[in-house]
N, C-alpha and C. Protein backbone atom coordinates (compact mmCIF):
# COMPACT_ATOMS: atom_id res chain seq x y z
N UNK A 1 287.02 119.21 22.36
CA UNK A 1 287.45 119.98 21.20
C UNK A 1 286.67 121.28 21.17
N UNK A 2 287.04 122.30 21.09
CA UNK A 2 286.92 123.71 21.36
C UNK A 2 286.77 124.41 20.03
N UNK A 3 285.64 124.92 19.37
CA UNK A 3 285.75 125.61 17.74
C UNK A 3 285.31 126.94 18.33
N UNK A 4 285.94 127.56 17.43
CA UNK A 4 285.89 128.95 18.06
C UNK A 4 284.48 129.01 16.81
N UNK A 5 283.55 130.71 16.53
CA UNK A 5 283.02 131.12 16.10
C UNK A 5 283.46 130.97 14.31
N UNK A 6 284.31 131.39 13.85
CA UNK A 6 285.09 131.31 12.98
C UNK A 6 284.78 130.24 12.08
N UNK A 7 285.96 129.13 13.27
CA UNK A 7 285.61 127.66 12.55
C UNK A 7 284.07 127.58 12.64
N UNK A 8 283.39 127.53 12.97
CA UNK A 8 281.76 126.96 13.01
C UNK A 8 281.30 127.36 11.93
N UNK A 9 281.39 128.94 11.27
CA UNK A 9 281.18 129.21 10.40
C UNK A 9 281.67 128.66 8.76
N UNK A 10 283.40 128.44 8.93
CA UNK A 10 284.05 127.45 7.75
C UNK A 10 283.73 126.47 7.38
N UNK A 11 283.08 125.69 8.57
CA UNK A 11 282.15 124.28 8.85
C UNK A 11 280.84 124.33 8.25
N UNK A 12 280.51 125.38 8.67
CA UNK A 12 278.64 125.54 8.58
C UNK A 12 278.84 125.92 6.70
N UNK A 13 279.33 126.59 6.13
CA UNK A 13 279.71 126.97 5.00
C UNK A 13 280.01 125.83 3.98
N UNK A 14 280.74 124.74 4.45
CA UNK A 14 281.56 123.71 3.66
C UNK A 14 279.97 122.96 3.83
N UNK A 15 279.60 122.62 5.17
CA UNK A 15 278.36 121.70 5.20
C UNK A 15 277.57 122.27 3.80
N UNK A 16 277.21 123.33 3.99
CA UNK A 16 275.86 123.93 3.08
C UNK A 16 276.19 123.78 1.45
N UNK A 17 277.44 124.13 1.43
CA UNK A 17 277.86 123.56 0.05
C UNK A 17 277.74 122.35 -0.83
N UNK A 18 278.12 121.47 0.37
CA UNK A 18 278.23 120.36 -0.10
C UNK A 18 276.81 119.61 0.05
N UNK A 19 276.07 120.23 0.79
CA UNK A 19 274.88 119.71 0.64
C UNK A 19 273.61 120.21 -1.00
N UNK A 20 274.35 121.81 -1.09
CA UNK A 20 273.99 121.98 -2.62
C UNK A 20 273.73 121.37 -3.31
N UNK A 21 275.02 120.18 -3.65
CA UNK A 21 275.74 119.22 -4.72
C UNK A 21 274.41 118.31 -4.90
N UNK A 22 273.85 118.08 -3.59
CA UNK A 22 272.64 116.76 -3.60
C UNK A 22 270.94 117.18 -4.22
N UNK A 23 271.27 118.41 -4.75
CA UNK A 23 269.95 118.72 -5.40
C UNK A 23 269.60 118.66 -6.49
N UNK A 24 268.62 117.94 -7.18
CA UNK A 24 268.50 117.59 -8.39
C UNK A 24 268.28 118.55 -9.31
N UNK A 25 267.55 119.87 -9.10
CA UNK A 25 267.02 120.98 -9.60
C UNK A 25 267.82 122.23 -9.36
N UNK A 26 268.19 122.25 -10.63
CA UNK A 26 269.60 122.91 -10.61
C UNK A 26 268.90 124.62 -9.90
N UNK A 27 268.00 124.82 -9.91
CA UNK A 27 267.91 126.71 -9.37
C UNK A 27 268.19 126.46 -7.86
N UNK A 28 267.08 125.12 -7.21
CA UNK A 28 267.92 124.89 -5.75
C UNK A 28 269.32 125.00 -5.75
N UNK A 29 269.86 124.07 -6.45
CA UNK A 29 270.95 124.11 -6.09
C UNK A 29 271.79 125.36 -5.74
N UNK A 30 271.49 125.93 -7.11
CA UNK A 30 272.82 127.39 -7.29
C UNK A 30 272.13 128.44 -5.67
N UNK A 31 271.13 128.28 -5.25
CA UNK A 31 270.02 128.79 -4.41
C UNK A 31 271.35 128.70 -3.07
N UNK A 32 271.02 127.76 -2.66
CA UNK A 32 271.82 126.87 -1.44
C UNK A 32 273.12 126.88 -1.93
N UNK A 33 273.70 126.81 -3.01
CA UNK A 33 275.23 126.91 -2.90
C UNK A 33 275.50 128.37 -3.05
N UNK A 34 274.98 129.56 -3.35
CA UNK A 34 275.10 130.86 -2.89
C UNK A 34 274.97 131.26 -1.67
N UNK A 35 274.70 130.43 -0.76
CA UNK A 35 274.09 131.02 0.67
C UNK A 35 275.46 129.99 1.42
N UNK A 36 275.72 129.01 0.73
CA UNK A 36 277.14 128.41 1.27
C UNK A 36 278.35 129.52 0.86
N UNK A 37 278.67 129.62 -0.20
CA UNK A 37 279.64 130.84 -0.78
C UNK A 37 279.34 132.15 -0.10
N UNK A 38 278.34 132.57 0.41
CA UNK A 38 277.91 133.39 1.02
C UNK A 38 278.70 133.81 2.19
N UNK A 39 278.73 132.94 2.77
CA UNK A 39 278.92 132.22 4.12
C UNK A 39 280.53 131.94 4.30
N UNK A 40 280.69 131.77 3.23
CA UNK A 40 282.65 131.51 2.80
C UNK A 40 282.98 132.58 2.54
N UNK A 41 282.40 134.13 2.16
CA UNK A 41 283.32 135.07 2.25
C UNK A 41 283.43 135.62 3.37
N UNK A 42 282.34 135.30 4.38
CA UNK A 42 282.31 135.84 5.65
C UNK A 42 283.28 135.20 6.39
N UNK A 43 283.33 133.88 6.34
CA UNK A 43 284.61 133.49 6.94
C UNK A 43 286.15 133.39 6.68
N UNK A 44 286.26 134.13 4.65
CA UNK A 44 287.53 135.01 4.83
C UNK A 44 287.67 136.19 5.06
N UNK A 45 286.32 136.94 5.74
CA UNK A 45 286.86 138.30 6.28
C UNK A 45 287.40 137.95 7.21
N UNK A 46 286.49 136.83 8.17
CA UNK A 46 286.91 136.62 9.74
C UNK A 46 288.31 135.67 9.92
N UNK A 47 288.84 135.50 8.77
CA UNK A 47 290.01 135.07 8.78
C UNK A 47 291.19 135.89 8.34
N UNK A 48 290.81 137.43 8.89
CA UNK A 48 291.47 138.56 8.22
C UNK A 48 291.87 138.70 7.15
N UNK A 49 290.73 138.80 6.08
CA UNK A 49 290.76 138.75 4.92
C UNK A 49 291.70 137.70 4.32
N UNK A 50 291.67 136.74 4.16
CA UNK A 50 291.78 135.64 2.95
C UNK A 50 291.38 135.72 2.06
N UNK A 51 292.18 136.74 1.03
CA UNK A 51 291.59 137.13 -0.37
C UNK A 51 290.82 135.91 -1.64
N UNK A 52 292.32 134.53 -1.33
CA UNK A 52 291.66 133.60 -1.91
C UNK A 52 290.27 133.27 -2.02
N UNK A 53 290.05 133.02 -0.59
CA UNK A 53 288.68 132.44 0.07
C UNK A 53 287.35 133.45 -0.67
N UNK A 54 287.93 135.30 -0.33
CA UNK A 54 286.61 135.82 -0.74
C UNK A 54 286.62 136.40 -1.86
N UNK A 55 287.93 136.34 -3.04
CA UNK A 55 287.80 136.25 -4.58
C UNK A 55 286.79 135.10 -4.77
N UNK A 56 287.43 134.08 -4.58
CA UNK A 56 287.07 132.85 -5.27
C UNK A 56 285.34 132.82 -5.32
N UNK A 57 284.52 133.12 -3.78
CA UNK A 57 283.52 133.05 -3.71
C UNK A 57 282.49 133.79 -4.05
N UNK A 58 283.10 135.09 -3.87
CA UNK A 58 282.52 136.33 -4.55
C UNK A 58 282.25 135.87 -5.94
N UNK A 59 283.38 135.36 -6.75
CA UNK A 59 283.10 134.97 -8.17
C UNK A 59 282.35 133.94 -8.75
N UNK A 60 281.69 132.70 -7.62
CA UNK A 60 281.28 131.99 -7.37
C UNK A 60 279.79 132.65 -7.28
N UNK A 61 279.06 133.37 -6.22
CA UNK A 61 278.23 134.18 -5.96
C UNK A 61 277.59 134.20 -7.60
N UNK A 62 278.61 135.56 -8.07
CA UNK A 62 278.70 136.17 -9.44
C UNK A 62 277.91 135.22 -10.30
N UNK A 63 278.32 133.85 -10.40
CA UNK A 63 277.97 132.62 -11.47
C UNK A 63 276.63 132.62 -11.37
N UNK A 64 276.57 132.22 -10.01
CA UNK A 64 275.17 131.87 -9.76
C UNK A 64 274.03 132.64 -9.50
N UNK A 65 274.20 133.97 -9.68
CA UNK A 65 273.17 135.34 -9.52
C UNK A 65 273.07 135.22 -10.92
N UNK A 66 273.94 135.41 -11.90
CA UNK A 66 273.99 135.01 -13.38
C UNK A 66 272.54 134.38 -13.91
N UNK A 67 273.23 132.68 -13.86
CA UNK A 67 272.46 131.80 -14.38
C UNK A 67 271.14 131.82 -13.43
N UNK A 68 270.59 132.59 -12.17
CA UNK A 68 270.24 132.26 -11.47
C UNK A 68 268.55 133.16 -12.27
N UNK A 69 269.27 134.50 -12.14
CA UNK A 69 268.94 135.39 -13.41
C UNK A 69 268.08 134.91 -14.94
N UNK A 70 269.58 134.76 -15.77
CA UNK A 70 268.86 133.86 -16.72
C UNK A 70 267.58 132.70 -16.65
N UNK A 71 268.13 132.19 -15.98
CA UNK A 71 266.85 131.04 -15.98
C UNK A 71 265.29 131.37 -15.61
N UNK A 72 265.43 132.83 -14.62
CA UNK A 72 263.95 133.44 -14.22
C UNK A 72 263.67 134.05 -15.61
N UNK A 73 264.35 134.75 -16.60
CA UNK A 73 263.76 135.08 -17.59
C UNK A 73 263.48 134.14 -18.69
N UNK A 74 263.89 133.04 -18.58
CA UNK A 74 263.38 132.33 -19.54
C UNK A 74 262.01 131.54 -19.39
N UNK A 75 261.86 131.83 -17.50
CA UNK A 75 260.93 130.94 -16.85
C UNK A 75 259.32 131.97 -17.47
């Protein structure tokens, strides 16, 4: 089975995400699931732009720079 660059990246992206989910401390989390979303808009550029893919994540990003934000000033 043959993955091009692309897929490895859609893969490597979905992995990191979903590994987010398993962190108890929510700043990790949003931490590691920004660097997964990260990672998912790069692979809808490289999927000649898949707007879905890099709206969705971009806005995703957005959330979590947010609360990511908030929470350092309250810290």
């Amino acid at each position: 089975m043959d993955f091009s660059s692309t897929e490895i990246i859609g893969y490597l992206a979905s992995f990191i995400v979903l590994i987010s989910f398993l962190m108890k401390e929510i700043k990790i989390l949003r931490v590691i699931n920004t660097i997964g979303c990260v990672m998912f808009v790069a692979y809808g550029i490289l999927l000649h732009f898949s707007f879905p893919i890099i709206l969705t994540n971009v806005a995703i990003v957005g959330i979590n720079i947010y609360y990511l934000m908030k929470a350092n000033k309250n810290s």
